[in-house]
Protein backbone atom coordinates (compact mmCIF):
# COMPACT_ATOMS: atom_id res chain seq x y z
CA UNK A 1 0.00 0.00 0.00
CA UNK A 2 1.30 3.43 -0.74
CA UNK A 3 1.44 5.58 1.90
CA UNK A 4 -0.72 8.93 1.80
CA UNK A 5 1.04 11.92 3.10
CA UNK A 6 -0.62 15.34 3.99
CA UNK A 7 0.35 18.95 2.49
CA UNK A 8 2.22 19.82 4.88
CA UNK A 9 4.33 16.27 5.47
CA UNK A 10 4.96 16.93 1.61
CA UNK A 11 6.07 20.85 1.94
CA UNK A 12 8.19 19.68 4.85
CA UNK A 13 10.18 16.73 2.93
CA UNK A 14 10.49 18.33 -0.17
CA UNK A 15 11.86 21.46 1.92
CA UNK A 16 9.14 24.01 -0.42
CA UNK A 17 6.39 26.06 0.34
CA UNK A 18 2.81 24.89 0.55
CA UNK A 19 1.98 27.28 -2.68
CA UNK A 20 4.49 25.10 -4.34
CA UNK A 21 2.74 21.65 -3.48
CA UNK A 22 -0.04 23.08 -5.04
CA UNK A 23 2.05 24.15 -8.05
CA UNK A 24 3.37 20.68 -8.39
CA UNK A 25 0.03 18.88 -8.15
CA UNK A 26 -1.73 21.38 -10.76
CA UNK A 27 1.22 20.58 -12.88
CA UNK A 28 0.91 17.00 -12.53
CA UNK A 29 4.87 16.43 -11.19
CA UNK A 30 3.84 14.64 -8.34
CA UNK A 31 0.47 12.28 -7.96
CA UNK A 32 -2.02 13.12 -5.38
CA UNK A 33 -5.49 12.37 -4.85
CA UNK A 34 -8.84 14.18 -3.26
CA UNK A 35 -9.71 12.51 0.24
CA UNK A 36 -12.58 13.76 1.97
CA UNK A 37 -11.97 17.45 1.52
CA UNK A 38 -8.14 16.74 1.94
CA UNK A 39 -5.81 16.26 -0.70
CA UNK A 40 -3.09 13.39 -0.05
């Protein structure tokens, strides 16, 4: 099973900015996926 991280676990180990998790996802660089009203 792949492990789900939050925003903020993913900000912190990539060592960037929230803003810039969202970049990423929008851009399609890294995979993430809708949970709830949480994106993981």
């Amino acid at each position: 099973m792949t492990e789900l991280m939050t925003l903020e676990e993913v900000a912190s180990y990539l060592r960037v900015t929230e803003k810039t998790v969202y970049r990423l996802v929008d851009r399609r660089a890294i995979p993430a996926a809708k949970v709830g009203h949480q994106w993981r």
